[in-house]
N, C-alpha and C. Protein backbone atom coordinates (compact mmCIF):
# COMPACT_ATOMS: atom_id res chain seq x y z
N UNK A 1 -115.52 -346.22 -52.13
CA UNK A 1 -116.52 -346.50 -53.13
C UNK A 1 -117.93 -346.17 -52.61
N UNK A 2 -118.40 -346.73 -51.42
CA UNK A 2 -119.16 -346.18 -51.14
C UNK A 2 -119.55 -344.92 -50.86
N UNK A 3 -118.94 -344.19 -50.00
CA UNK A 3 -118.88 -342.58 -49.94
C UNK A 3 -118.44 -341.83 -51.21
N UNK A 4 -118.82 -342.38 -52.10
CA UNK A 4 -118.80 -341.91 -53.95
C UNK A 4 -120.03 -342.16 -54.44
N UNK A 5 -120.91 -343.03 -54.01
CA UNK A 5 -122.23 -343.30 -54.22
C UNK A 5 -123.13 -342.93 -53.09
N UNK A 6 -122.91 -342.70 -52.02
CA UNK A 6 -123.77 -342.08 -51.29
C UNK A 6 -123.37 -340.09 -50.84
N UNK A 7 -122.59 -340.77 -50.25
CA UNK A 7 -121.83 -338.86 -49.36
C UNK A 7 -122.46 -338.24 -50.87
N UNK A 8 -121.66 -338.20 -51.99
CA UNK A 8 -121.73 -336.96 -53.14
C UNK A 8 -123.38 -336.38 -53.47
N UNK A 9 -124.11 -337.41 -53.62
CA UNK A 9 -125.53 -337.17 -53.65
C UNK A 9 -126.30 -336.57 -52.24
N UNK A 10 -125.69 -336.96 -51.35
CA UNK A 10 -126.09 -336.31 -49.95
C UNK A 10 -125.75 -334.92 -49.79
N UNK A 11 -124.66 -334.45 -49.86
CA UNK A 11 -124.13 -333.23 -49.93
C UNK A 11 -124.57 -332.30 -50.68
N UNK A 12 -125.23 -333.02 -52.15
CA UNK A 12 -126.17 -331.94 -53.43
C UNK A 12 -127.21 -331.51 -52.84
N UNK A 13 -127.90 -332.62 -52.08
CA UNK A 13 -129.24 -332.26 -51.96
C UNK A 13 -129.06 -332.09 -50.69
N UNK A 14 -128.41 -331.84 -49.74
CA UNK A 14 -128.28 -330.76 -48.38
C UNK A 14 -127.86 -329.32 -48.75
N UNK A 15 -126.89 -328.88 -50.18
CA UNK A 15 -126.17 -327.59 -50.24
C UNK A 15 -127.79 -327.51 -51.08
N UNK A 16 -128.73 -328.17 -51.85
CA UNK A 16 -129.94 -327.50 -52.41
C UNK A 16 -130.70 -327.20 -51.62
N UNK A 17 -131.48 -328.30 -50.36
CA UNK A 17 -132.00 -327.55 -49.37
C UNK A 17 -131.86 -326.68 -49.19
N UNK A 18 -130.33 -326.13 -48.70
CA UNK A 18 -130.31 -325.16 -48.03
C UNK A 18 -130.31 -323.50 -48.83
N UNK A 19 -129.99 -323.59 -50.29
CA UNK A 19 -130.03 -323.00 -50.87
C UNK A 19 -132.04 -322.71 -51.00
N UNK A 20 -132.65 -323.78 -51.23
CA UNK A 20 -134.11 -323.44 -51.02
C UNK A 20 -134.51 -322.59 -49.79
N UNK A 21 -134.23 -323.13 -48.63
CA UNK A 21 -134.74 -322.44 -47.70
C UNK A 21 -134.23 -320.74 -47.72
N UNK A 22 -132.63 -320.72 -47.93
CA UNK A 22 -132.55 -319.65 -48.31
C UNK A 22 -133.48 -318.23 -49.25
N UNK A 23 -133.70 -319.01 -50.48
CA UNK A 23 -134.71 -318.22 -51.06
C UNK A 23 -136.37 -318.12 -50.94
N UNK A 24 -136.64 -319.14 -50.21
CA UNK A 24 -137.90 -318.91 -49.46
C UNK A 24 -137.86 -317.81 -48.11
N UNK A 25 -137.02 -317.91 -47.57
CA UNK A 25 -136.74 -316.43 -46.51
C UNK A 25 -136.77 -315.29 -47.46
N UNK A 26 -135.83 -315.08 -48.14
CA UNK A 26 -135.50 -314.08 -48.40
C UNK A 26 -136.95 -313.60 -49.09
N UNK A 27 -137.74 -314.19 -50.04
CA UNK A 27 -139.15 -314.05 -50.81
C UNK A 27 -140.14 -313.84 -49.57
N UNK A 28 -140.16 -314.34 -48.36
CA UNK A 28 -140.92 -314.64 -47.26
C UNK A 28 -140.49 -313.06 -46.83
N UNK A 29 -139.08 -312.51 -46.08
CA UNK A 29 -139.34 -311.35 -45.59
C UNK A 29 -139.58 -310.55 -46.61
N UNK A 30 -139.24 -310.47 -48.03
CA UNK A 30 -139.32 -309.34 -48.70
C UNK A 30 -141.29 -308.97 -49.00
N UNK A 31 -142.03 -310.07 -48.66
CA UNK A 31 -143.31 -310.17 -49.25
C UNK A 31 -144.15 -309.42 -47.86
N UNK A 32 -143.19 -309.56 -46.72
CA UNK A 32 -143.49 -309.28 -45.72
C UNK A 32 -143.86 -307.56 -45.51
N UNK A 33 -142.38 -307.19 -45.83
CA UNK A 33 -141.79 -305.96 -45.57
C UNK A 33 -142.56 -305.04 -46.60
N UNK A 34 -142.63 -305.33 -47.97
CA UNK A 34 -143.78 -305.09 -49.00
C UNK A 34 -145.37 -304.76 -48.16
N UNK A 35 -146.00 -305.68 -47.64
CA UNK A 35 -147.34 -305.49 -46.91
C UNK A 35 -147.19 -304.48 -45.72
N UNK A 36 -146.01 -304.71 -44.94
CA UNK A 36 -146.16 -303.28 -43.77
C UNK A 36 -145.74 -302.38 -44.14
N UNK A 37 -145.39 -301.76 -45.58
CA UNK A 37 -144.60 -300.44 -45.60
C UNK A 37 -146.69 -300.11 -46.63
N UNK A 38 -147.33 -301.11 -47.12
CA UNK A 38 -148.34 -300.49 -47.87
C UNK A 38 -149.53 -300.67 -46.64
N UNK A 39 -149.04 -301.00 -45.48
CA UNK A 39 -150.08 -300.75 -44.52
C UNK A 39 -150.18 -299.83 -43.82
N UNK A 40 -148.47 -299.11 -43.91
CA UNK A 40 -147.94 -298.07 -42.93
C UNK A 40 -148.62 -296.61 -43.93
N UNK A 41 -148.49 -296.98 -45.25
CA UNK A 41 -149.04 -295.82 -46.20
C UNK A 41 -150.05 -295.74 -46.05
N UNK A 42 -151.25 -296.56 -46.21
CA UNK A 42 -152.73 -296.34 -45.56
C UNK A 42 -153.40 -296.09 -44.59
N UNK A 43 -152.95 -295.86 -43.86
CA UNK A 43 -153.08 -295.63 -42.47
C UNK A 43 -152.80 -293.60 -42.40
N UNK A 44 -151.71 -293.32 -43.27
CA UNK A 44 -151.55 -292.00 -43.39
C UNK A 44 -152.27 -290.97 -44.39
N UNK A 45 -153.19 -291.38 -44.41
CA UNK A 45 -153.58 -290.94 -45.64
C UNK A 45 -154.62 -288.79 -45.91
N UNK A 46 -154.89 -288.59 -46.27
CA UNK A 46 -155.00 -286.86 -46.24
C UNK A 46 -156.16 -286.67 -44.96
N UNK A 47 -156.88 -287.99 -44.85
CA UNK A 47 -157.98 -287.16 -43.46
C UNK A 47 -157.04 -287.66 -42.05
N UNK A 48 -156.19 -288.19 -42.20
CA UNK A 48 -155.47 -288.27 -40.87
C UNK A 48 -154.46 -287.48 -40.63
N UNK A 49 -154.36 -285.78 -41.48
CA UNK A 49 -153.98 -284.96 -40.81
C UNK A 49 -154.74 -283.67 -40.36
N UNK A 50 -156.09 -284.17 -40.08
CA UNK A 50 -156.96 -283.26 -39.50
C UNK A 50 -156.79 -283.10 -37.82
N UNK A 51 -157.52 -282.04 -37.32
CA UNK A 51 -157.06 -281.92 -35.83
C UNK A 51 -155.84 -281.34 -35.24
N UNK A 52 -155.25 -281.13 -36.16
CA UNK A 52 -153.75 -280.93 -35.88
C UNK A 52 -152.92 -281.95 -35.94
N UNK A 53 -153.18 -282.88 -36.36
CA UNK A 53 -151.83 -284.16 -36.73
C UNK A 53 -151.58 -283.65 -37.39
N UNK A 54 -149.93 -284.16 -37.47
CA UNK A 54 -149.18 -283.69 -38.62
C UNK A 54 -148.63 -285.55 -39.02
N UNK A 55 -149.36 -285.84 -39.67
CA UNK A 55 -148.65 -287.22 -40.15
C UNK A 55 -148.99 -287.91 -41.72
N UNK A 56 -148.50 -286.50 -42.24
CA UNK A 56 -148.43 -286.95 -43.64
C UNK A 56 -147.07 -287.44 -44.00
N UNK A 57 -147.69 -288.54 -45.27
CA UNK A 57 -146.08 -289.36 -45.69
C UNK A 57 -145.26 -289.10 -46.42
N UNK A 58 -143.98 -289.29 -46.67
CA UNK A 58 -143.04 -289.00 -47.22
C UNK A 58 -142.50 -290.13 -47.77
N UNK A 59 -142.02 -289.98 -49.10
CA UNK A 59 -141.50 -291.47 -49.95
C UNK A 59 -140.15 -291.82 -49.00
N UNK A 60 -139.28 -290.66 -48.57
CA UNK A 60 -138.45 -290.96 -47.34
C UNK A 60 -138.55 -292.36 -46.31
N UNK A 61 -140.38 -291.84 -45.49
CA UNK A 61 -140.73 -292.51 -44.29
C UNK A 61 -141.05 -293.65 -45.34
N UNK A 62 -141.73 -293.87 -46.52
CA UNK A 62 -141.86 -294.99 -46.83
C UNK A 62 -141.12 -296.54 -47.22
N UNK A 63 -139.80 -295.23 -47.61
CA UNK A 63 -138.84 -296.15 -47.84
C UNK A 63 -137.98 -297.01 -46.51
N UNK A 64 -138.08 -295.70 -45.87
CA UNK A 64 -137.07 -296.32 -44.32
C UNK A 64 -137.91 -297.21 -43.64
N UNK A 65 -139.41 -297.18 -43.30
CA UNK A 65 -140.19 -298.50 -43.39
C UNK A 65 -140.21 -299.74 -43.02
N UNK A 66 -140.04 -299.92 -45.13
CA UNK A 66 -139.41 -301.07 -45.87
C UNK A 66 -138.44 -301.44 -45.63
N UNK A 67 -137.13 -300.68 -44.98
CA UNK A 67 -136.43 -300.98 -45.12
C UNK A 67 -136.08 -301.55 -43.77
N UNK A 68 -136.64 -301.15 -42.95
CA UNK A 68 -136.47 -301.77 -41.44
C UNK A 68 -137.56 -303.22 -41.37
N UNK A 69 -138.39 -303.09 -42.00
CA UNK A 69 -139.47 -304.08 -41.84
C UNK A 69 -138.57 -305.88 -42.93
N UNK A 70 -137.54 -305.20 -43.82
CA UNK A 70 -137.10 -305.99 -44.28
C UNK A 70 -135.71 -306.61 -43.95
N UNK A 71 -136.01 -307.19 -42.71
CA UNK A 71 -134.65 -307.44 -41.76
C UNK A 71 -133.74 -308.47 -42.51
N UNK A 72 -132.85 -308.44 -43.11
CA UNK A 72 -131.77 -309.09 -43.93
C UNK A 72 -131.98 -308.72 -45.32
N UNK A 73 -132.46 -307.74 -45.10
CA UNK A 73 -132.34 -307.49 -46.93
C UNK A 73 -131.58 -306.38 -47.28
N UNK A 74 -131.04 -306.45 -48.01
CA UNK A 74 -129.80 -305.13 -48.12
C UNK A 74 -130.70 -304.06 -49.20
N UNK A 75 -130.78 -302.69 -48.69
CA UNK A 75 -131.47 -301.75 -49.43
C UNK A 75 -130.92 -301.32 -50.71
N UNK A 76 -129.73 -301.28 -50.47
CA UNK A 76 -128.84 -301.18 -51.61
C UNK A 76 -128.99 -302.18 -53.18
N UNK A 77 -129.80 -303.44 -52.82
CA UNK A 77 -130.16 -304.35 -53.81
C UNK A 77 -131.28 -304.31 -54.00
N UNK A 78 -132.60 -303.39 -53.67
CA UNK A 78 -133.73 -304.05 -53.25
C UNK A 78 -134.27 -302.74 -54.70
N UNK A 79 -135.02 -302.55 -55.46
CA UNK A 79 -136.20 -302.16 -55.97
C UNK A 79 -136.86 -301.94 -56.18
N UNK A 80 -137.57 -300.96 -55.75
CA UNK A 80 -139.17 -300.46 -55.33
C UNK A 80 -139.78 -299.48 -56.37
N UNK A 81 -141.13 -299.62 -56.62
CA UNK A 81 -142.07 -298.48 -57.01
C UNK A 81 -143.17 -298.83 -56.20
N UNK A 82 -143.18 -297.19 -56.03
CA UNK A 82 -144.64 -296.79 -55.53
C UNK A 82 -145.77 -296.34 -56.13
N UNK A 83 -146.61 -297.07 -56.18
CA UNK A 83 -147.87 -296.83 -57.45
C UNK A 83 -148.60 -296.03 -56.87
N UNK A 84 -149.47 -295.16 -56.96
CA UNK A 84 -150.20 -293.90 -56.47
C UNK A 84 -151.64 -294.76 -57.01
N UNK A 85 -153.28 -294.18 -57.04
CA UNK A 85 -154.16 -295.04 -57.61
C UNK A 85 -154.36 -294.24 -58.93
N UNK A 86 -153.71 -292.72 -59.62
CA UNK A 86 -153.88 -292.80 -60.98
C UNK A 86 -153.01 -292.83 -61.94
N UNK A 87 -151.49 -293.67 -61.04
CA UNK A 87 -150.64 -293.72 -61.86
C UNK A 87 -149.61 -292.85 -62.16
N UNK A 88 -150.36 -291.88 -62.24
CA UNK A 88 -149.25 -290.80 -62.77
C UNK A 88 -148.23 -290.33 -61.78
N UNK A 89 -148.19 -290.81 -60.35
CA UNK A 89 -147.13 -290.34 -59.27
C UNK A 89 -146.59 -291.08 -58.98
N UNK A 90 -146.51 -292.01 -59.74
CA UNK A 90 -145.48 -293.11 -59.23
C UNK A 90 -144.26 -292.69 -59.15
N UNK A 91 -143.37 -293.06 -58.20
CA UNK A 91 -142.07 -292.95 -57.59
C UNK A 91 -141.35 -294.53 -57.62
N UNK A 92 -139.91 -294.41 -58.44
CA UNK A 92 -139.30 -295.46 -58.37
C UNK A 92 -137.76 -295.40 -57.60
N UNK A 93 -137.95 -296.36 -56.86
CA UNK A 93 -136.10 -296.54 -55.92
C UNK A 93 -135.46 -297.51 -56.52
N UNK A 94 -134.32 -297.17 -57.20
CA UNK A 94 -133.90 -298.06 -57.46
C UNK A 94 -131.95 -297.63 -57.45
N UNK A 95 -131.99 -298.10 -56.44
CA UNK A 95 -132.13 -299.40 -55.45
C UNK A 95 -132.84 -298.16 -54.24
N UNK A 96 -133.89 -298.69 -53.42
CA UNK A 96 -134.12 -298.83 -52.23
C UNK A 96 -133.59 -297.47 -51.31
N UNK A 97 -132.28 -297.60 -51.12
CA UNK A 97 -131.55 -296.95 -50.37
C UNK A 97 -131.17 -295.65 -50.95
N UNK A 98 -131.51 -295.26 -52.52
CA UNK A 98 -131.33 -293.88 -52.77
C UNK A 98 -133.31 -293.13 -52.50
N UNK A 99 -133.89 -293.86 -51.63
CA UNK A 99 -135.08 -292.96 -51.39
C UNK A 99 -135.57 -292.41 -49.91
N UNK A 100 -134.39 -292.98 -48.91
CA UNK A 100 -134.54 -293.28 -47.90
C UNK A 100 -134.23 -291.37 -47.07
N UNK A 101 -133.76 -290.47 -48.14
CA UNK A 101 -133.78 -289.20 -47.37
C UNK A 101 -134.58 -288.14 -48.08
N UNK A 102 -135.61 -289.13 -49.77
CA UNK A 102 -136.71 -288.26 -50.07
C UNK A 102 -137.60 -287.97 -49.27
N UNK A 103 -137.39 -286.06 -49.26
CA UNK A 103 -139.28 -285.15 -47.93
C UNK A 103 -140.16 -285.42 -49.31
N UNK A 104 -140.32 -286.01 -50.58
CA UNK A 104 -141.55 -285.94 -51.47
C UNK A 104 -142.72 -286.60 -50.72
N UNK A 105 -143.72 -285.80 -50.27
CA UNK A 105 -144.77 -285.99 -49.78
C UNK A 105 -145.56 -287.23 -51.20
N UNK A 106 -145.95 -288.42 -50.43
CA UNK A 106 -146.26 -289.39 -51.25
C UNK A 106 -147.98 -290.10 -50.31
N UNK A 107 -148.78 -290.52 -50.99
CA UNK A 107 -149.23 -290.12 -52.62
C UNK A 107 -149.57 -289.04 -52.53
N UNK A 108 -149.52 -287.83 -53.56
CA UNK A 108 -149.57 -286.76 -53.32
C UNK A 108 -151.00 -286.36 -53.87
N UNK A 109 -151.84 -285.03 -53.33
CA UNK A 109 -153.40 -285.05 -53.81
C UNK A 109 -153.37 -285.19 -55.06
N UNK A 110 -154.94 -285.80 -55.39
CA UNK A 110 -155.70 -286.31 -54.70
C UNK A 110 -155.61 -288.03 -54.82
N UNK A 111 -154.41 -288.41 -54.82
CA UNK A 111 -154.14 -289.71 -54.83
C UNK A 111 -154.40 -290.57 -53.26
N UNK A 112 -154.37 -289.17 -52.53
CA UNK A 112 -154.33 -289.83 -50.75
C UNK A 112 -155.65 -289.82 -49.93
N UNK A 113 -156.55 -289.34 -51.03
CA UNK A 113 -157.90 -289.68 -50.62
C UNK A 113 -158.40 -291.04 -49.83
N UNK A 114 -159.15 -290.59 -48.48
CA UNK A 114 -159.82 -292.27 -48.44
C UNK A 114 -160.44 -292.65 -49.42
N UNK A 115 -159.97 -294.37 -49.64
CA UNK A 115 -161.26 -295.15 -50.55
C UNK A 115 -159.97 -295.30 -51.48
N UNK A 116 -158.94 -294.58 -51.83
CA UNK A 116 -158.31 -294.87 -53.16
C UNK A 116 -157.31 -295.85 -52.89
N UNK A 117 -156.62 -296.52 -53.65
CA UNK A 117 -155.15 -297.22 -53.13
C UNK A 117 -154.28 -296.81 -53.70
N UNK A 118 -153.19 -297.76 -52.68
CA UNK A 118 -152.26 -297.43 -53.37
C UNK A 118 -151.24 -298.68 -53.42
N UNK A 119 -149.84 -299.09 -53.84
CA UNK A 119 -149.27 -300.41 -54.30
C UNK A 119 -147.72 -299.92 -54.33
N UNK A 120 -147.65 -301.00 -54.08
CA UNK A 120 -145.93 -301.04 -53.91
C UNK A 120 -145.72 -302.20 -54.53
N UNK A 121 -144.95 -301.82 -55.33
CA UNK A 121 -143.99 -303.21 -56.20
C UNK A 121 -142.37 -303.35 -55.59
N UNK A 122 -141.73 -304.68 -55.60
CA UNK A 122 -140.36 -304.82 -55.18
C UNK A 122 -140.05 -305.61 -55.78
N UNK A 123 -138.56 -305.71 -56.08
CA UNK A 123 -137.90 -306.79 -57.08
C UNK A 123 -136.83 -306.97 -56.16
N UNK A 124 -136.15 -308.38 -55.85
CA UNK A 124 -135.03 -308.65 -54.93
C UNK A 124 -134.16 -309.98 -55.70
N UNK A 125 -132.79 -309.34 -55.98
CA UNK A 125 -131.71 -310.27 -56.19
C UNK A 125 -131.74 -311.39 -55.58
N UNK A 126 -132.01 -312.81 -55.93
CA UNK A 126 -131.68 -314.18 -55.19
C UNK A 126 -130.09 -314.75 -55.87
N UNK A 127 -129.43 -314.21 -55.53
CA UNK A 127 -128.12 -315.08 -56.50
C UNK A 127 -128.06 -316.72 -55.90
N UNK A 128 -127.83 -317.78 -56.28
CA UNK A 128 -127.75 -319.14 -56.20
C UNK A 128 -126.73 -319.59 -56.76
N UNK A 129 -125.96 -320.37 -55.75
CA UNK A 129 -125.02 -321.22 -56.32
C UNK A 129 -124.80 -322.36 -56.56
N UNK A 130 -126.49 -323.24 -57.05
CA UNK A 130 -126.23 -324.20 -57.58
C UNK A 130 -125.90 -324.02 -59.29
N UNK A 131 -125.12 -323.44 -59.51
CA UNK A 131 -125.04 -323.54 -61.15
C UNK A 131 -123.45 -324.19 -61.11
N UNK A 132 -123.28 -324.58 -59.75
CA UNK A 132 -121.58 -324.57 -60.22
C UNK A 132 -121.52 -326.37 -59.75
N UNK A 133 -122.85 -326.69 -59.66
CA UNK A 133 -123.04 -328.05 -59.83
C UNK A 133 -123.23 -329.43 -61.01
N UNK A 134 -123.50 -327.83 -62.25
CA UNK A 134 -123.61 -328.57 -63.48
C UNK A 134 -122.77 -328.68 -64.00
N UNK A 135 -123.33 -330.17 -64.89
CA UNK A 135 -121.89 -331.18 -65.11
C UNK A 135 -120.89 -330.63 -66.33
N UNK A 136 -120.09 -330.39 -65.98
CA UNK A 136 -119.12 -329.51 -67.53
C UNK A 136 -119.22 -328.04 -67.50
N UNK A 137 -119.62 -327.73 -66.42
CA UNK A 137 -119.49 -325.96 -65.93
C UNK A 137 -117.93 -325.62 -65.80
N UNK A 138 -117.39 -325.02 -66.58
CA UNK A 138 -116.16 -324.45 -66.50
C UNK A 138 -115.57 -323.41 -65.92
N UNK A 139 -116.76 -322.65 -65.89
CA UNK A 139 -116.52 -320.83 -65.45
C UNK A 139 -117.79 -320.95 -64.59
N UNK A 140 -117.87 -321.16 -63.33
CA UNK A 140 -118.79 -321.02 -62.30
C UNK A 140 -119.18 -319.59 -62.16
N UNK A 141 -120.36 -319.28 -63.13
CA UNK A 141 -120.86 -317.95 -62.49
C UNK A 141 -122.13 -317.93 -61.96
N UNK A 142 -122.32 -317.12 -60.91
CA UNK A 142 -123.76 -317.42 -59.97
C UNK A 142 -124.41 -317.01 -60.72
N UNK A 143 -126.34 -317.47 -61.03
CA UNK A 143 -127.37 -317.05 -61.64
C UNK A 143 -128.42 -316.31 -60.19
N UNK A 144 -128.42 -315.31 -60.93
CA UNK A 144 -129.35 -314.29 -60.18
C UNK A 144 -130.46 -314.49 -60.63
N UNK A 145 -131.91 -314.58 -59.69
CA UNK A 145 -133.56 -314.67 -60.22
C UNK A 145 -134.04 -313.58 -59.06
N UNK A 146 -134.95 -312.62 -59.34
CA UNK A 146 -135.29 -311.50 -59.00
C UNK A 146 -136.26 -312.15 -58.87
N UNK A 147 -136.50 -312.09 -57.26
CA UNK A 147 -138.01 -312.29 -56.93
C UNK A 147 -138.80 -311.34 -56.53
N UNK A 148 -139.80 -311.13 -57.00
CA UNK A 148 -140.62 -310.03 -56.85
C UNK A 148 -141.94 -310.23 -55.95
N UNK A 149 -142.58 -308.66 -55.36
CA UNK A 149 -143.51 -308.75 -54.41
C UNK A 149 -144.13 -307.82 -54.70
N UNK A 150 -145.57 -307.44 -54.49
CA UNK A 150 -146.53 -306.60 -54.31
C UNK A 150 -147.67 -306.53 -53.81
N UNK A 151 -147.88 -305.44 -52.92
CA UNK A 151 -148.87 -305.21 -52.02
C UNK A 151 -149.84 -303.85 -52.39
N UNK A 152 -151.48 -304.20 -52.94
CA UNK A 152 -152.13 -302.95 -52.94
C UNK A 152 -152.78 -302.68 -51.91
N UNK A 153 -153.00 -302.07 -51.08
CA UNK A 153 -154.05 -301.80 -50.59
C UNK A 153 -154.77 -300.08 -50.50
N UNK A 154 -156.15 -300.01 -49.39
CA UNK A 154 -157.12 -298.82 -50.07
C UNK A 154 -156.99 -298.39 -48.93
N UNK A 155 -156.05 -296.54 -48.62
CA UNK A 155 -156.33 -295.57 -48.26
C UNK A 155 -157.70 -296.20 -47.06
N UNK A 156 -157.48 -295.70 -45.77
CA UNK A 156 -157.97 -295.78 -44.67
C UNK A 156 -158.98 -294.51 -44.59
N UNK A 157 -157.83 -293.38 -44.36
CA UNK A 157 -158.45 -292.05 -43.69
C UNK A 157 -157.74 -291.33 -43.73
């Protein structure tokens, strides 16, 4: 009797914790991985291949990145556009992992000017399995919430 009034309520709110912390990581690296792939783009931008550098970007390098910078996130689920600053070059992955062997030189002139930006949007599957806690649930199916991230920032050099 007792472990019917205590244990059952203990166990909800330890499998919810942990289900929270879960989706706070996952929102935490993806928000992460979002800011170094739009820091890694600014940094490359059309006057930093003067001199003879050759280190212009590729939606490829941008994607592989993200995709390393986003350690537990599967590319295969993940969602990306790349916003250019007039719009019109935006590039979308969807999922992630079909952009990872594009050579499309990204942002392409005169979007890669210093002074301009540029933005990355991401959308990431959280599936949760507290739905199979509600009372008179018959058919336990997980609810998915897409948490999303975005990072602008302005062309360096």
């Amino acid at each position: 009797m007792e472990f019917a009034l205590v244990g059952i309520p203990l166990i909800f709110a330890l499998i919810s914790i942990e289900e929270m912390a879960r989706g706070m990581w996952i929102y935490h690296s993806q928000i992460y991985a979002v800011s170094q792939a739009a820091r890694y783009a600014v940094v490359h931008g059309q006057d930093c291949a003067q001199n003879g550098n050759t280190c212009t970007m590729t939606v490829g390098s941008i994607a592989t990145t993200l995709a390393n910078a986003g350690v537990g996130l599967a590319p295969s689920q993940w969602d990306v556009t790349l916003v250019s600053a007039s719009g019109s070059n935006n590039v979308t992955c969807n999922p992630l992992s079909s952009c990872t062997s594009n050579a499309t030189v990204w942002p392409p002139s005169p979007d890669n000017a210093a002074g301009t930006s540029v933005a990355i949007k991401a959308t990431y599957p959280f599936p949760t399995a507290m739905s199979m806690f509600f009372p008179g649930a018959k058919f336990v199916q997980f609810g998915t919430y897409n948490l999303p991230a975005y990072s602008k920032q302005v062309i360096q050099f």
